[in-house]
Protein backbone atom coordinates (compact mmCIF):
# COMPACT_ATOMS: atom_id res chain seq x y z
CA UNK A 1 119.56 113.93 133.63
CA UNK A 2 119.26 110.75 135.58
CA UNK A 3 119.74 107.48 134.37
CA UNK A 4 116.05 106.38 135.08
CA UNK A 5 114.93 109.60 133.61
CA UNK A 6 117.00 108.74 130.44
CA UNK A 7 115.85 105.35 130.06
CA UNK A 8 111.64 106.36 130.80
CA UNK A 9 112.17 109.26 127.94
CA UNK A 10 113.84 106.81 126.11
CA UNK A 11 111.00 104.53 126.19
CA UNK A 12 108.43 107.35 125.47
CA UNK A 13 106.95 107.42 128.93
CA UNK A 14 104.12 109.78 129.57
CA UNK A 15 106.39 112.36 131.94
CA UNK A 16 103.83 114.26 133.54
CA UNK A 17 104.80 116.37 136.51
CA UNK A 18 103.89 114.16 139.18
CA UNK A 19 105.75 110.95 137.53
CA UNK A 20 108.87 113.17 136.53
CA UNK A 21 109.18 114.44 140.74
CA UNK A 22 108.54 110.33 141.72
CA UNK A 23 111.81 109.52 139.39
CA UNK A 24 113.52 112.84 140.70
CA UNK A 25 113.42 111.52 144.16
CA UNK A 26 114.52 108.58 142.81
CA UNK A 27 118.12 109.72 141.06
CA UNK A 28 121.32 108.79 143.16
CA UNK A 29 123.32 106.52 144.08
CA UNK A 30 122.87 103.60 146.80
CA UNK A 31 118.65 105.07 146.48
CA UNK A 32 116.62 102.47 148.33
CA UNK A 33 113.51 104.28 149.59
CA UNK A 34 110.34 103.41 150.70
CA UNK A 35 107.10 104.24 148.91
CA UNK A 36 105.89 106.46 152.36
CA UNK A 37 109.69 107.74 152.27
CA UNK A 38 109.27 108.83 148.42
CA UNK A 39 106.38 110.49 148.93
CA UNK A 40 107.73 112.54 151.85
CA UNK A 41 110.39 113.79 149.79
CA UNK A 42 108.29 114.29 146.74
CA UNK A 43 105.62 116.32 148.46
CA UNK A 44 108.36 118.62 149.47
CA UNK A 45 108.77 119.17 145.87
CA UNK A 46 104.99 119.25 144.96
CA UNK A 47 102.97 119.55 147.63
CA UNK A 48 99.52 118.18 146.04
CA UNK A 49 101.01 115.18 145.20
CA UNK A 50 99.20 111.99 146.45
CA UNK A 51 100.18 109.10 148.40
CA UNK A 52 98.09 106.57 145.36
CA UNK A 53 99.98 108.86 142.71
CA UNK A 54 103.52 107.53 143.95
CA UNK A 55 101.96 104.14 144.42
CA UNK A 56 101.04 103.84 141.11
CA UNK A 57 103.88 105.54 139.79
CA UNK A 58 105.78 103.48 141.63
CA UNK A 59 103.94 99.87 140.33
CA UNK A 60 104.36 101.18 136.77
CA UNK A 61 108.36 101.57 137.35
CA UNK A 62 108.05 97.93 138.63
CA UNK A 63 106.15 96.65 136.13
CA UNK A 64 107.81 98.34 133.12
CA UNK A 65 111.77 96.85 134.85
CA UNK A 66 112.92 99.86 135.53
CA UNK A 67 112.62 99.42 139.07
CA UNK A 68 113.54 97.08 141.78
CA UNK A 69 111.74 95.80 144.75
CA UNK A 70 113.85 94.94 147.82
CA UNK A 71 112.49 93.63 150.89
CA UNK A 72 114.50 92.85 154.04
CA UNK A 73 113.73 91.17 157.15
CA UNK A 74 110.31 92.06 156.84
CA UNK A 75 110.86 95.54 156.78
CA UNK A 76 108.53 97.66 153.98
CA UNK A 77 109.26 97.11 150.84
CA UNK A 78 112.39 99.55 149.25
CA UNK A 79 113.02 100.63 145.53
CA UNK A 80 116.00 100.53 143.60
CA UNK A 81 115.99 102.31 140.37
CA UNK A 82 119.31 100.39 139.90
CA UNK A 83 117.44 98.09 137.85
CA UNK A 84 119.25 97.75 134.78
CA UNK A 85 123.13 97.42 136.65
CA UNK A 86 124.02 93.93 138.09
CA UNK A 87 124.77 94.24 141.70
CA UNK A 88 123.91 92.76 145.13
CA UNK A 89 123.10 94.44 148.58
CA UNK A 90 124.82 95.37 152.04
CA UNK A 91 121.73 95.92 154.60
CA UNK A 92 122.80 97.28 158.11
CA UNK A 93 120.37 94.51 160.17
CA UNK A 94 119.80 97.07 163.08
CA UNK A 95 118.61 100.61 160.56
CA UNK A 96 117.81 98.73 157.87
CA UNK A 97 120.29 100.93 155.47
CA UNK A 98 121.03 99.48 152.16
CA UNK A 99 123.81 99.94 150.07
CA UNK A 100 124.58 98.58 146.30
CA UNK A 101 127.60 96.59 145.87
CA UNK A 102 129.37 95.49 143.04
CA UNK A 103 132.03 91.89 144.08
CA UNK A 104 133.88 90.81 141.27
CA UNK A 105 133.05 87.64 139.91
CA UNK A 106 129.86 85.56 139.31
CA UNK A 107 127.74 84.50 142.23
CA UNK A 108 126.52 81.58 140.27
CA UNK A 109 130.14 80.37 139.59
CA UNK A 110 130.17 79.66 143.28
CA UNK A 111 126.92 77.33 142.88
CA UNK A 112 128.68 73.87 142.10
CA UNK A 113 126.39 72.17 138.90
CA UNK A 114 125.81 69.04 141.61
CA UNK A 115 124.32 71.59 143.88
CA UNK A 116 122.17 73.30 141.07
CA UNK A 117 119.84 69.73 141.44
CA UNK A 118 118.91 70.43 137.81
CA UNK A 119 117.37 73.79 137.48
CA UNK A 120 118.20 76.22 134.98
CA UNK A 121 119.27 79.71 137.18
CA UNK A 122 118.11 82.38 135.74
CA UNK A 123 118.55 84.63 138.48
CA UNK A 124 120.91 84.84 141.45
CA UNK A 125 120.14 87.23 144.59
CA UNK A 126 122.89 87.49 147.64
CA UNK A 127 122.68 89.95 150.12
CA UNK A 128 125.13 90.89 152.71
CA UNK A 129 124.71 91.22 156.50
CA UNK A 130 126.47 93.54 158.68
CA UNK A 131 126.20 96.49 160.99
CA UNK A 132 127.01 99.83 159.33
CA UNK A 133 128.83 102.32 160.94
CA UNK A 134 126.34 104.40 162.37
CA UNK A 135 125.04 101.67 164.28
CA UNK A 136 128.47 100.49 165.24
């Protein structure tokens, strides 16, 4: 079983067949699809599934933390069901390809406190650049 799976059954989240496919396509690692891309692969699995189904199914996930939006460049908006595991992104800038990555150390320990101008961080976001090697 997934870890996403674990952590909705965990919470007592209605599974109903529809939801459980959604989180299905969803299980994997470096898993950054769009909503149009999710429901392509889950209608392979269940044909009568609808595109406001994985929409909302999708919102709930966002709204309950156990997903991730990621937006890049302006392309559509991605989801990461690596919600709960500190990381930071590699995005290929000509296909748009995402991957997790995991750098040791803290990327707020490289944010002097003089540069900080005060606030509290509560969150820190970096994403890497590069070409990946199917574009290369």
């Amino acid at each position: 079983m997934s870890d996403l799976m674990e952590r909705l059954r965990g919470r007592g989240w209605r599974m109903t067949s529809q939801r459980r496919v959604v989180v299905e396509v969803l299980d994997g690692d470096h898993v950054h699809l769009t909503a149009d891309e999710v429901h392509a692969r889950a209608s392979r699995r269940l044909p009568e599934i609808s595109r406001a189904t994985v929409y909302n199914t999708l919102g709930e996930l966002v709204s309950l933390g156990e997903l991730t939006e990621v937006s890049t460049d302006g392309r559509a908006k991605r989801y990461d069901p690596n919600a709960h595991h500190p990381h930071q992104h590699l995005v290929c800038v000509r296909c748009g390809t995402i991957r997790d990555v995991h750098p040791s150390g803290s990327p707020l320990a490289d944010l002097p406190v003089e540069e900080r101008f005060g606030f509290t961080v509560s969150e820190v976001e970096v994403t890497f650049r590069g070409v990946c090697p199917a574009c290369a």
